[in-house]
N, C-alpha and C. Protein backbone atom coordinates (compact mmCIF):
# COMPACT_ATOMS: atom_id res chain seq x y z
N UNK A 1 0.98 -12.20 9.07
CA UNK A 1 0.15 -11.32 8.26
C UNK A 1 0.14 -11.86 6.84
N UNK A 2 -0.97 -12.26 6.19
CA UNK A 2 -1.27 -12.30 4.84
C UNK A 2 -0.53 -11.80 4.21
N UNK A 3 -0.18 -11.83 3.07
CA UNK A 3 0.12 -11.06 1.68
C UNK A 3 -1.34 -9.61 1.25
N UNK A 4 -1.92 -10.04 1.56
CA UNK A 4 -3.14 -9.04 1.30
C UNK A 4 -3.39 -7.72 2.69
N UNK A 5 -3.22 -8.75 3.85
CA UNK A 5 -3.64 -7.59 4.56
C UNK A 5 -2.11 -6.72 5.06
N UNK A 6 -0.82 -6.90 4.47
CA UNK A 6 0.18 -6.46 4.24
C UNK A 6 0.20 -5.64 3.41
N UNK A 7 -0.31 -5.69 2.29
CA UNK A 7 -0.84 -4.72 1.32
C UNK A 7 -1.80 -3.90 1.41
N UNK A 8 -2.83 -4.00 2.18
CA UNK A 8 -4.09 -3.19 2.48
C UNK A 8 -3.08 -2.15 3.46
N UNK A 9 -2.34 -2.99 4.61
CA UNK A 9 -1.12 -2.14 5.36
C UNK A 9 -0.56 -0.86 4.72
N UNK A 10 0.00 -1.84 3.79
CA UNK A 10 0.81 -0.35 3.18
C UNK A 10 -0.03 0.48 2.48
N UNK A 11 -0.89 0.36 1.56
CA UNK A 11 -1.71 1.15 0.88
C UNK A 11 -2.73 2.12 1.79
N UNK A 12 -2.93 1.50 3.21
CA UNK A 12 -3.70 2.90 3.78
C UNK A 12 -2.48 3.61 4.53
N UNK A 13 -1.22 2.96 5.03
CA UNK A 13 0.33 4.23 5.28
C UNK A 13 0.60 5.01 4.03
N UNK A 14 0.41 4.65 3.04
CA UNK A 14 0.71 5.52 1.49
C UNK A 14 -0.26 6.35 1.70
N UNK A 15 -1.93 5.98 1.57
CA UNK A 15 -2.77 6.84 0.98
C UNK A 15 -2.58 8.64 1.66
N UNK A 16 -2.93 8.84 2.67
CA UNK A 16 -2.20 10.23 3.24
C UNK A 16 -1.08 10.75 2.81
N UNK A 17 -0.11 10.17 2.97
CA UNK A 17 0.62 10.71 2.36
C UNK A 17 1.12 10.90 0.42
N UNK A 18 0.51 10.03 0.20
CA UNK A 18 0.01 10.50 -1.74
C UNK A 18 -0.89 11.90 -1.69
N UNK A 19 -2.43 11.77 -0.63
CA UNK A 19 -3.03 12.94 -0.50
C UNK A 19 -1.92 14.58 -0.60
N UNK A 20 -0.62 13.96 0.46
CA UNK A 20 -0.32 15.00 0.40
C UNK A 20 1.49 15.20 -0.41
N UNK A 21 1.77 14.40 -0.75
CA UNK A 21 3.17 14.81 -1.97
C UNK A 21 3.02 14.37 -2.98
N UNK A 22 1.54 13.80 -3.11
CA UNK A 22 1.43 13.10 -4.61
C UNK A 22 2.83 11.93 -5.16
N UNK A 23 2.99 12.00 -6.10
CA UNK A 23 3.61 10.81 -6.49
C UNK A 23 5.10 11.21 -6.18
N UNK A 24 5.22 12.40 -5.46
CA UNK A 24 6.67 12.55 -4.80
C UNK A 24 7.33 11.92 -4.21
N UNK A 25 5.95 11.50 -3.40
CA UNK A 25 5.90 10.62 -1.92
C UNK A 25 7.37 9.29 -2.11
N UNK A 26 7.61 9.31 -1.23
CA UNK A 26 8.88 8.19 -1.47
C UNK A 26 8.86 7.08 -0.43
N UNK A 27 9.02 5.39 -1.07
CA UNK A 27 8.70 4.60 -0.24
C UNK A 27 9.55 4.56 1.06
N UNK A 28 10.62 5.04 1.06
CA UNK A 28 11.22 5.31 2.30
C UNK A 28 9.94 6.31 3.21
N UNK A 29 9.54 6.79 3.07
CA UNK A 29 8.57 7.52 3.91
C UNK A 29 6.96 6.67 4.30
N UNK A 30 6.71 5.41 3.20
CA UNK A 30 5.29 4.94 3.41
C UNK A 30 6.33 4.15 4.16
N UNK A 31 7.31 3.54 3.95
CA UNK A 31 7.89 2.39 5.09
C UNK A 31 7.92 3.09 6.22
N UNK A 32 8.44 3.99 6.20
CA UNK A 32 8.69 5.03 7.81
C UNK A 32 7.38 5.07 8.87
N UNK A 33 6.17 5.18 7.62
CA UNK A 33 4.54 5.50 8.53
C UNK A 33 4.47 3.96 8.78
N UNK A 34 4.39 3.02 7.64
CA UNK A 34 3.72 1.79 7.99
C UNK A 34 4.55 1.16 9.05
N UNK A 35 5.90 1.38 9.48
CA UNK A 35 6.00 0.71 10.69
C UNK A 35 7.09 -0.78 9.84
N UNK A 36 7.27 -0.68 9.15
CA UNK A 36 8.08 -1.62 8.20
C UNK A 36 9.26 -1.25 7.32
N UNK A 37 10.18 -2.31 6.96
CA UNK A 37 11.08 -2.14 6.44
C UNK A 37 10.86 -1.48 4.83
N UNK A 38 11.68 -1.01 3.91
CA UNK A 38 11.53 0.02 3.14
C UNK A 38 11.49 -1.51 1.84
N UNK A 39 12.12 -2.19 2.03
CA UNK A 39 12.58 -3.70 1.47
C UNK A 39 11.28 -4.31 1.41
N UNK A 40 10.33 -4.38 2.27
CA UNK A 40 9.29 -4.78 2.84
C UNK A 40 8.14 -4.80 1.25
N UNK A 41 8.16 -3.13 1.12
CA UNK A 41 7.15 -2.45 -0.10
C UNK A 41 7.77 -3.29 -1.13
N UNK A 42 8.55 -3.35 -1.89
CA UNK A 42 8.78 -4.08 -3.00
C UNK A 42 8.60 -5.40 -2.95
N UNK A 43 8.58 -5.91 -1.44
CA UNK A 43 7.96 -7.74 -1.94
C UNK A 43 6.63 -7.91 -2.25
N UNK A 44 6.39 -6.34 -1.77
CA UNK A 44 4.69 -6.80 -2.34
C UNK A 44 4.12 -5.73 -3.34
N UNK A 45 4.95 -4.94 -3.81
CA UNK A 45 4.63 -4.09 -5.01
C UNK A 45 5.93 -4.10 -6.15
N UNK A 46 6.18 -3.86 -7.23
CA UNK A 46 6.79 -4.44 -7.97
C UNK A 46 7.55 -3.25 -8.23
N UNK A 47 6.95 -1.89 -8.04
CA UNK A 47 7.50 -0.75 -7.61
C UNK A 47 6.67 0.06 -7.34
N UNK A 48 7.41 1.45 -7.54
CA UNK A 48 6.33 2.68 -6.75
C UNK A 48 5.48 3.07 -7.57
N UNK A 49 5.07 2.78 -9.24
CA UNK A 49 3.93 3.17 -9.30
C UNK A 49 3.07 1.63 -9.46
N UNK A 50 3.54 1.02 -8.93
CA UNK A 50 2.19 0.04 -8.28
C UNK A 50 1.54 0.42 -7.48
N UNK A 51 2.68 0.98 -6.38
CA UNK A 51 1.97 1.37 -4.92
C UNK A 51 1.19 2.59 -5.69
N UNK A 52 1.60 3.35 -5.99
CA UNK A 52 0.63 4.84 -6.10
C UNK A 52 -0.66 4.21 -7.33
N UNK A 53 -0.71 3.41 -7.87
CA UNK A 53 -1.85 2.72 -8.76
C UNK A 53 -2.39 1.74 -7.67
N UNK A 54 -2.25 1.17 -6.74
CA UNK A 54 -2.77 0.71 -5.22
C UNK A 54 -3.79 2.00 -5.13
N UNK A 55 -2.62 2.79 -4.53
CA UNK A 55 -3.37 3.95 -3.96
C UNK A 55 -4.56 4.57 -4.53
N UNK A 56 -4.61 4.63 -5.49
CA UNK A 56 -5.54 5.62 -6.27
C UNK A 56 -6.62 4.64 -6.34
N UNK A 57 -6.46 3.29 -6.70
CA UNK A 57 -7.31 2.09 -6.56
C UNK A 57 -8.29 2.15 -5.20
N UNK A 58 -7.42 2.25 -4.36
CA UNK A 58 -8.23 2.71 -2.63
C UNK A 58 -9.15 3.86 -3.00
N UNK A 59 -8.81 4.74 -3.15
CA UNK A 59 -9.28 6.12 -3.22
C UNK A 59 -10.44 5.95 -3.89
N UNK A 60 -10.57 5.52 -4.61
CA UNK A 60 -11.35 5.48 -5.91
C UNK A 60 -12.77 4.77 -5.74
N UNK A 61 -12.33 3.64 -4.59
CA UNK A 61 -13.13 2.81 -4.15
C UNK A 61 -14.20 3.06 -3.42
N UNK A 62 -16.03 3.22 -3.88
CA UNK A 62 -16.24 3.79 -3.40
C UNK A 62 -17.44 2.76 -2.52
N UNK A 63 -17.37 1.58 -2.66
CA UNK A 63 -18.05 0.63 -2.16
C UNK A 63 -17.85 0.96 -0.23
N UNK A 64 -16.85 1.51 -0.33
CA UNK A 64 -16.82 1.82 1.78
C UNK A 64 -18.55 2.93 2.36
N UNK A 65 -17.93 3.83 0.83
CA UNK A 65 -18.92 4.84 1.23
C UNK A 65 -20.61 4.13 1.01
N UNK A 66 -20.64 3.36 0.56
CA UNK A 66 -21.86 2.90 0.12
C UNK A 66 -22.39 1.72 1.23
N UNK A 67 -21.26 1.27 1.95
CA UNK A 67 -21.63 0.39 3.45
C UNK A 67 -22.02 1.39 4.53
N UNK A 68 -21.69 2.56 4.59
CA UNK A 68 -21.76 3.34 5.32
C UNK A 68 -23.37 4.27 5.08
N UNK A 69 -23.30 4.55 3.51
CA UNK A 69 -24.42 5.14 3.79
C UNK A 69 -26.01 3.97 4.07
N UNK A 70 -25.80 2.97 3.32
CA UNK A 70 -26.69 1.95 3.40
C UNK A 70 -26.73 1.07 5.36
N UNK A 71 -26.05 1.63 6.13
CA UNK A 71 -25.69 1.24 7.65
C UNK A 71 -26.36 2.54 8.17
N UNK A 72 -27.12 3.51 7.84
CA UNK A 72 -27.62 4.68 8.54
C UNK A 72 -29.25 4.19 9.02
N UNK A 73 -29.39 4.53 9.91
CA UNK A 73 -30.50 3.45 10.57
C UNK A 73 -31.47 4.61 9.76
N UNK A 74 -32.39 3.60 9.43
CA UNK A 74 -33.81 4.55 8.74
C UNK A 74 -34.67 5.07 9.41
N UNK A 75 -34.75 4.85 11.13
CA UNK A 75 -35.32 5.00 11.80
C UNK A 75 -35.35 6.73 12.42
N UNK A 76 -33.82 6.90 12.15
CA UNK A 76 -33.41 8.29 12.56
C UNK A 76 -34.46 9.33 11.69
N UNK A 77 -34.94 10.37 12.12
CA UNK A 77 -35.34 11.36 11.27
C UNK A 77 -34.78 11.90 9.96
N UNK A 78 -35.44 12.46 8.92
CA UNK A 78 -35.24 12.24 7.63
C UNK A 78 -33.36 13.24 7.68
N UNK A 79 -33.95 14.30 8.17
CA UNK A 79 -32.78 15.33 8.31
C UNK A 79 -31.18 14.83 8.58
N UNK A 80 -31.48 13.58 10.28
CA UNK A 80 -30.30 13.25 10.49
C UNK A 80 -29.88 12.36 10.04
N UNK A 81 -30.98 11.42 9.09
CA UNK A 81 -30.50 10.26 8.05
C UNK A 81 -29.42 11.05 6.84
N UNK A 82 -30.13 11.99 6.42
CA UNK A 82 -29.50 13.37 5.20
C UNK A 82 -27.95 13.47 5.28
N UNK A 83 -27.71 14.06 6.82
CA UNK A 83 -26.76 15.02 7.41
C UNK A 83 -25.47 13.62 7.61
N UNK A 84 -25.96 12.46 8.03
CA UNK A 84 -25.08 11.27 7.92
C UNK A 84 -24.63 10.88 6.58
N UNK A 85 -25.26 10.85 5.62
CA UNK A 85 -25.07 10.56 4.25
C UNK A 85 -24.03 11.49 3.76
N UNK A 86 -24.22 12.88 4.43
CA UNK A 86 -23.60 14.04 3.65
C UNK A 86 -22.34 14.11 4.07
N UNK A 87 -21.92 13.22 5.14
CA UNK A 87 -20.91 13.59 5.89
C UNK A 87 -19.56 12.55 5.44
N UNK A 88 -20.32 11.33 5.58
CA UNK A 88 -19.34 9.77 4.82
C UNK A 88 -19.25 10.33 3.34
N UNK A 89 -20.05 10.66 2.67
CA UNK A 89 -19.68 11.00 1.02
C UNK A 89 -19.03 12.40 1.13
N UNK A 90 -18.89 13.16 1.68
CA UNK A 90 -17.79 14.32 2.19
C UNK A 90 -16.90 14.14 1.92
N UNK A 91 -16.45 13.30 3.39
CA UNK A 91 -15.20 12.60 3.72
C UNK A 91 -15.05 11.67 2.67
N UNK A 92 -15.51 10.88 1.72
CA UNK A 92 -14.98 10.18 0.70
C UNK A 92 -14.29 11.07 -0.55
N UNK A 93 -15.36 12.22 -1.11
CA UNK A 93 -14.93 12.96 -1.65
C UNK A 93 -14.04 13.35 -1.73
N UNK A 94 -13.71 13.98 -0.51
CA UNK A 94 -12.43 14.97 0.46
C UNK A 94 -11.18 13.88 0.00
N UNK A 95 -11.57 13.07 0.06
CA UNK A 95 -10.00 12.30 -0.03
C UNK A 95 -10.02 11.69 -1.17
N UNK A 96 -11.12 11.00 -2.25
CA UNK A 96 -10.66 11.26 -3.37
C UNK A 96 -10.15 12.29 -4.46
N UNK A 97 -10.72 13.75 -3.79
CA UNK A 97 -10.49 14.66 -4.66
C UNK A 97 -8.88 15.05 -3.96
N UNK A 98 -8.26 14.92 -3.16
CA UNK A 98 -7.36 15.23 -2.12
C UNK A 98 -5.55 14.16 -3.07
N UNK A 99 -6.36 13.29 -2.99
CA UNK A 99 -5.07 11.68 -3.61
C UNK A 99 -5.17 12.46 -5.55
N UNK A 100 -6.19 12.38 -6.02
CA UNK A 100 -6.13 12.65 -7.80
C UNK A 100 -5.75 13.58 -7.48
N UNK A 101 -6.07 14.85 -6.66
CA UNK A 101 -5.32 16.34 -7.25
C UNK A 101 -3.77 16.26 -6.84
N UNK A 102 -3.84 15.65 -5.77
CA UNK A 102 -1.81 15.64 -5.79
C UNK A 102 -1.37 14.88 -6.43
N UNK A 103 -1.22 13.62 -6.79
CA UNK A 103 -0.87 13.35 -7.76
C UNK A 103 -1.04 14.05 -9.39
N UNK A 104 -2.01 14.29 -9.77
CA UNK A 104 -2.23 14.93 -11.03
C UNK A 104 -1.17 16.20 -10.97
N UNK A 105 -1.13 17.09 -9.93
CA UNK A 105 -0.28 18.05 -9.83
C UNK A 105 1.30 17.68 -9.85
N UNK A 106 1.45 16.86 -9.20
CA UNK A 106 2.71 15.92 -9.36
C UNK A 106 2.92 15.43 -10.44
N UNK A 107 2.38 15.24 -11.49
CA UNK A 107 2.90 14.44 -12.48
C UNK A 107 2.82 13.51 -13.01
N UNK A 108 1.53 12.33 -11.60
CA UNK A 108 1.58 11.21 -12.30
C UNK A 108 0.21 11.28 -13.29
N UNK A 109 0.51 10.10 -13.78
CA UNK A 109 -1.18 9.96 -15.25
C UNK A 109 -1.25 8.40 -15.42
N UNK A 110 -2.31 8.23 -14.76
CA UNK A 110 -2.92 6.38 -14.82
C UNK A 110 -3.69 6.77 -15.84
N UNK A 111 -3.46 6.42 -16.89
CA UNK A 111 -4.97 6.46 -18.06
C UNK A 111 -5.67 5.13 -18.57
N UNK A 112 -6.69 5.19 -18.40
CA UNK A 112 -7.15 4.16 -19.17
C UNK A 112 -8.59 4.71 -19.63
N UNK A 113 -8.89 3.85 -20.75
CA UNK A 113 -9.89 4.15 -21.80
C UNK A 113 -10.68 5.59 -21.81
N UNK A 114 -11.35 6.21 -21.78
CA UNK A 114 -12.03 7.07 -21.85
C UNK A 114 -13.43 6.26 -21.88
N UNK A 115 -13.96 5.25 -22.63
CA UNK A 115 -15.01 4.79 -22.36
C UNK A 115 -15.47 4.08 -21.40
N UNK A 116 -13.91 3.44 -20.57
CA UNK A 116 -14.23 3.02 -19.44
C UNK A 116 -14.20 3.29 -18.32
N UNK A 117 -13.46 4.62 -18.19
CA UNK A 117 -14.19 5.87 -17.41
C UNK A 117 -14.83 6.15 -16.77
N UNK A 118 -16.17 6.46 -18.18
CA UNK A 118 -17.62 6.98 -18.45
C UNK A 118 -18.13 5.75 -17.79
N UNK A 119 -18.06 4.73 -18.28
CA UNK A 119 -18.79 3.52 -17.59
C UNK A 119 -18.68 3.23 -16.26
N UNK A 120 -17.40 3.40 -15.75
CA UNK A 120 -17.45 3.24 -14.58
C UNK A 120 -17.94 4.59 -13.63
N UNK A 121 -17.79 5.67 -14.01
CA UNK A 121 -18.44 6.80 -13.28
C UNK A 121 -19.71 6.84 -13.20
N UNK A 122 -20.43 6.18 -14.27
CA UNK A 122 -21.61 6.09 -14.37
C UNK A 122 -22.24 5.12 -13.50
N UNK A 123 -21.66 3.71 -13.14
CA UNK A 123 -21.72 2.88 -12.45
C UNK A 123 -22.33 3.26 -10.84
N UNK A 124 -20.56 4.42 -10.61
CA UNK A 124 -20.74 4.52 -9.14
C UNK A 124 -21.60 5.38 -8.82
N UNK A 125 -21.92 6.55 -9.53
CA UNK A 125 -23.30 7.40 -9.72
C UNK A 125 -24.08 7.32 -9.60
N UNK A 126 -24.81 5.56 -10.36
CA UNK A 126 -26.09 4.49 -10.13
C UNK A 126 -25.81 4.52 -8.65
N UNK A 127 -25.12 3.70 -8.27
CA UNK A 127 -25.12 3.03 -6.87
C UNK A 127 -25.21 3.92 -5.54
N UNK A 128 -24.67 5.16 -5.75
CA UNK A 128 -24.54 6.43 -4.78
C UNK A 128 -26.10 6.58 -4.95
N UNK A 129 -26.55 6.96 -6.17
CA UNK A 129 -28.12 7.43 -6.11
C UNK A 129 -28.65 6.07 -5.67
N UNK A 130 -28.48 4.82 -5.44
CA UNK A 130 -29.66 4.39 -5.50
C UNK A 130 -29.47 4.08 -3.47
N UNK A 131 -28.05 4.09 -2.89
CA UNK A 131 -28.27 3.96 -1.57
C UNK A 131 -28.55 5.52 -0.98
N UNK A 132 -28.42 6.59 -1.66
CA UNK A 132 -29.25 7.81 -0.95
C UNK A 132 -30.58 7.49 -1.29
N UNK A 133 -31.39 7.05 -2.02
CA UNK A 133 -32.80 6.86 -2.32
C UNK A 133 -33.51 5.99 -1.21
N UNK A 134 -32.84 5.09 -1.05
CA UNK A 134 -33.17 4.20 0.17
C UNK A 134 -33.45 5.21 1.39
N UNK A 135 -32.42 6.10 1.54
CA UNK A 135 -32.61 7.02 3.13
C UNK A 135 -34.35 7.24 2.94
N UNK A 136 -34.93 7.75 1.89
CA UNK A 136 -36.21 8.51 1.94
C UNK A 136 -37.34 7.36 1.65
N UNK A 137 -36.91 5.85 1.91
CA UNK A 137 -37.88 5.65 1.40
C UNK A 137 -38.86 5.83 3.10
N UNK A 138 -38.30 5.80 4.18
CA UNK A 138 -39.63 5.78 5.35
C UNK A 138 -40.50 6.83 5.18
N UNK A 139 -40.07 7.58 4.28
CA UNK A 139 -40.95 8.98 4.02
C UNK A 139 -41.01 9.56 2.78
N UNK A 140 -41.26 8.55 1.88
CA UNK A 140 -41.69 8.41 0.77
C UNK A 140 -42.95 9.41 0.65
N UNK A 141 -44.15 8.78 1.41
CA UNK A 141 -45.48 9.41 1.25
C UNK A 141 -45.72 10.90 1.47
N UNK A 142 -44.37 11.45 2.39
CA UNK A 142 -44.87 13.14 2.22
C UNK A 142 -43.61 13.54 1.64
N UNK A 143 -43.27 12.89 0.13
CA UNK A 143 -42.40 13.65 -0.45
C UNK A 143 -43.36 14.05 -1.78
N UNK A 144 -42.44 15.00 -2.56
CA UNK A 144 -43.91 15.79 -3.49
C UNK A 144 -43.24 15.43 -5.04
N UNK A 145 -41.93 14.74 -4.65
CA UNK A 145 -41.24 14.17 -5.73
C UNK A 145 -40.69 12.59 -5.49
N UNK A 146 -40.52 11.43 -6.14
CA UNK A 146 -40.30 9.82 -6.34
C UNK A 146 -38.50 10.09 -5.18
N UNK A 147 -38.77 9.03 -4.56
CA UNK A 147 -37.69 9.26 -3.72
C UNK A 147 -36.09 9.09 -4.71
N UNK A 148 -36.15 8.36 -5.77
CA UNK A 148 -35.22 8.03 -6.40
C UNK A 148 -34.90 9.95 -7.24
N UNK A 149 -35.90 10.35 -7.39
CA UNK A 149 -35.64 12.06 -8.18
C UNK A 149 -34.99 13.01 -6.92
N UNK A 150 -35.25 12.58 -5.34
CA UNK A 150 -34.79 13.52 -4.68
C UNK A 150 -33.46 12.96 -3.80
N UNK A 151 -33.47 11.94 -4.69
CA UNK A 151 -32.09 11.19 -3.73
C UNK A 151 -30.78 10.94 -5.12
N UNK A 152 -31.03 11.83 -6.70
CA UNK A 152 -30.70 12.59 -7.09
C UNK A 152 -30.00 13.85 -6.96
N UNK A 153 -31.07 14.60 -6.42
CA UNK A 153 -31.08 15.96 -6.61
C UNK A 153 -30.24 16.03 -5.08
N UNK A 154 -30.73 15.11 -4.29
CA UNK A 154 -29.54 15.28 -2.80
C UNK A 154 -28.19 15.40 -3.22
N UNK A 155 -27.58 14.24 -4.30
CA UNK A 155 -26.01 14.19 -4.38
C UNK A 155 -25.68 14.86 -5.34
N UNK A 156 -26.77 15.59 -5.87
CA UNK A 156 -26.40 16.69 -7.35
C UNK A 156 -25.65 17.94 -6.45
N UNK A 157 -26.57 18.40 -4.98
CA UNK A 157 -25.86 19.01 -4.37
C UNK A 157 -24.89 18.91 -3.38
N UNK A 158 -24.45 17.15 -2.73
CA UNK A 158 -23.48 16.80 -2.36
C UNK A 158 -22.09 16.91 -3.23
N UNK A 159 -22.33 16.69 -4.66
CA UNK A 159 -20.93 16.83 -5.70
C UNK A 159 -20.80 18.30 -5.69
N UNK A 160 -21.79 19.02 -5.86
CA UNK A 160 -21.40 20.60 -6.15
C UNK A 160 -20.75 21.09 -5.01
N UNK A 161 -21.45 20.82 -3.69
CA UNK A 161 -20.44 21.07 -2.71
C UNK A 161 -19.15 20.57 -2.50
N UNK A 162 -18.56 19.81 -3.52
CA UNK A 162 -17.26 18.99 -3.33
C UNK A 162 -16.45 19.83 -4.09
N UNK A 163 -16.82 20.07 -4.74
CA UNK A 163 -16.10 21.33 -6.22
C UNK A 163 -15.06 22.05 -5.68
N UNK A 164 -13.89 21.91 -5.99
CA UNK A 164 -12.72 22.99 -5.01
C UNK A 164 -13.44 24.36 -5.82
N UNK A 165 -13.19 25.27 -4.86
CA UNK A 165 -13.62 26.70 -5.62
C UNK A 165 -15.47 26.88 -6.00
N UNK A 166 -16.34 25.78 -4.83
CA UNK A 166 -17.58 25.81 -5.07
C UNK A 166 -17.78 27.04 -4.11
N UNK A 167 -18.76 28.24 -4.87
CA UNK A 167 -18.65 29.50 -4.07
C UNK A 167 -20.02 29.41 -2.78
N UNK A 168 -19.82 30.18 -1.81
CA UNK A 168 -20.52 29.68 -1.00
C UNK A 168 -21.22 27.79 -0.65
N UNK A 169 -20.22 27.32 -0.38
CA UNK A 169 -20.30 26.15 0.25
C UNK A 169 -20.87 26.25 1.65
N UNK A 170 -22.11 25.39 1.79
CA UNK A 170 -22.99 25.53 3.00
C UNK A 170 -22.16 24.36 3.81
N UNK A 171 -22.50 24.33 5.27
CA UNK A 171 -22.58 23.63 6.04
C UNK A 171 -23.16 21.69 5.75
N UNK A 172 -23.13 21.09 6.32
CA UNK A 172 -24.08 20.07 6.25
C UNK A 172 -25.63 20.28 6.76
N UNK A 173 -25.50 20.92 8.01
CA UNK A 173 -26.74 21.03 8.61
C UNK A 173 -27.49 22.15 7.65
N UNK A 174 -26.61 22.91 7.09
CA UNK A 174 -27.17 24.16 6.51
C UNK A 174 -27.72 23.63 4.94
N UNK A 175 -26.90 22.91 4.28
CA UNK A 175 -27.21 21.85 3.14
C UNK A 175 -28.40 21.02 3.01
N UNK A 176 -28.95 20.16 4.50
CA UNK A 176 -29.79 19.73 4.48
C UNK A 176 -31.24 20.43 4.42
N UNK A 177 -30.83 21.62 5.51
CA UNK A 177 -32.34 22.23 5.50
C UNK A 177 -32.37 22.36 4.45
N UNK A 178 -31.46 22.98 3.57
CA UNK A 178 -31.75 24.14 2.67
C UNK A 178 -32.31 22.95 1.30
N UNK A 179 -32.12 21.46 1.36
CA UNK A 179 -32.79 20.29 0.58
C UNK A 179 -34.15 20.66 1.45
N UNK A 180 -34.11 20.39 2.25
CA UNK A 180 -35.76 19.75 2.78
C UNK A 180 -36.63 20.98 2.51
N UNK A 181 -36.03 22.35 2.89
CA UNK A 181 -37.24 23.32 3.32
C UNK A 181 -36.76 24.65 2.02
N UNK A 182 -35.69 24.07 1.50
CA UNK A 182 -35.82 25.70 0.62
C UNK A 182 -34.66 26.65 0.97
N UNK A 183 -34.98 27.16 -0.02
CA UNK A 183 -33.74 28.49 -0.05
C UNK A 183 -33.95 29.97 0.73
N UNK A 184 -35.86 29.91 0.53
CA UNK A 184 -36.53 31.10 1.00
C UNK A 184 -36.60 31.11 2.57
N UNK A 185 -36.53 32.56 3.41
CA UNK A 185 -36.77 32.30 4.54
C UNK A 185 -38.06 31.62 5.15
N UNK A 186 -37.81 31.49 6.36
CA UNK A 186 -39.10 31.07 6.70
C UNK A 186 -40.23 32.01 6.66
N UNK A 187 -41.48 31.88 6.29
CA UNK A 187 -42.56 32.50 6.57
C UNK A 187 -42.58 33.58 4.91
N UNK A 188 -41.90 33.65 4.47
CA UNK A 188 -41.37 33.92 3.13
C UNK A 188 -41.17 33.14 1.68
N UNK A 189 -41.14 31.92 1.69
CA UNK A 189 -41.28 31.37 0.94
C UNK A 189 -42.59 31.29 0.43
N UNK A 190 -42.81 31.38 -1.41
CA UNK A 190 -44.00 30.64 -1.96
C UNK A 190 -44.78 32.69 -2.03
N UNK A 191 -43.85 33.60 -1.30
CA UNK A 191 -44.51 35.20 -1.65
C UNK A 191 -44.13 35.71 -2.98
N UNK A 192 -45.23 36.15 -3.73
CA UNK A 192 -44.67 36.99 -4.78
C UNK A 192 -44.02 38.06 -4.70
C-alpha cells in the first residue's frame, strides 16, 4: 500500500468517527476501525491534529459531490435528475455539517484567514451552481427563468434544508415538486 492510499485509509476510518467524538476521538480507536496498528497513524501523520486537519480536509472536499452530481444522466426526467442532485449534496452536507459541528463542539479550531474562507466558499458555491445548472440545461426551453438563475435558486433551497433547526424541512421528493410546481395546491395556484 502507498503512503497515500494508507492515508486516504486512515482518514476515511477517522472521518465517522470525528463525525461523532469530534476531536475526542482517539487514535487508538481510528487504529481499532482502520484495521491497523495504533503506531501505524503516526508514520503517516505527525500527530492527532494532523489526522483531525486530514479529516476536516476530506469533509470539506467537495469535488466528490460535484463528480456525482455532473455523472447524473441528463436523459432522466427533469424531477429525477433534481431528486439525485438533492440527495449526493444531502449526504455531503450531512457529513460536512456532522465532522465541523463535533469537532467545533469539542474544542478543536483550524483557523485560517477569514479572506480565504470567503474565497474559497465562494469558489465551491460557483462550482455547485454551475454543475446543478447543467441538470436543466435539456430543458432549458420550457423554463421561464436562465437555467443558471434556477440552478441557483435549487441549492438556495438545498442549503436551507441543511440548516440544523431548518423548520419544516421537506422531503426530497417533496422539495423537488415544491421547485418545479409551487407551493400552491394544485388547481389553486395563480387564484386571487
Amino acid at each position: 500500500m502507498s503512503p497515500e492510499q494508507r492515508r486516504a485509509m486512515i482518514v476515511a476510518a477517522a472521518l465517522p468517527l470525528v463525525a461523532e467524538y469530534g476531536a475526542k476521538v482517539t487514535t487508538s480507536q481510528v487504529a481499532r476501525v482502520a484495521g491497523i496498528g495504533e503506531a501505524t497513524i503516526f508514520r503517516v501523520f505527525a500527530d492527532k491534529e494532523e489526522l483531525l486537519d486530514a479529516v476536516l480536509a476530506e469533509a470539506l472536499r467537495h469535488d466528490v459531490v460535484i463528480r456525482e452530481i455532473a455523472s447524473i444522466p441528463l436523459e432522466e426526467p427533469l424531477a429525477d435528475r433534481l431528486a439525485e442532485a438533492a440527495e449526493a449534496l444531502s449526504a455531503h452536507l450531512t457529513r460536512l455539517i456532522s465532522v465541523m459541528g463535533a469537532l467545533h463542539t469539542s474544542g478543536y479550531r483550524h483557523e485560517r484567514p477569514a479572506p480565504e474562507r470567503m474565497k474559497g466558499r465562494e469558489q465551491v458555491v460557483a462550482e455547485l451552481q454551475d454543475a446543478v445548472s447543467e441538470l436543466f440545461e435539456p430543458d432549458e426551453q420550457t423554463l421561464r427563468i436562465p437555467r443558471e438563475q434556477a440552478g441557483s435558486m435549487f441549492l438556495g433551497l438545498l442549503f436551507s434544508r441543511a440548516r440544523p433547526g431548518a423548520v419544516g424541512a421537506l422531503g426530497t421528493a417533496e422539495l423537488v415538486d415544491t421547485f418545479l410546481y409551487g407551493a400552491g395546491s394544485p388547481g389553486e395556484a395563480g387564484r386571487q
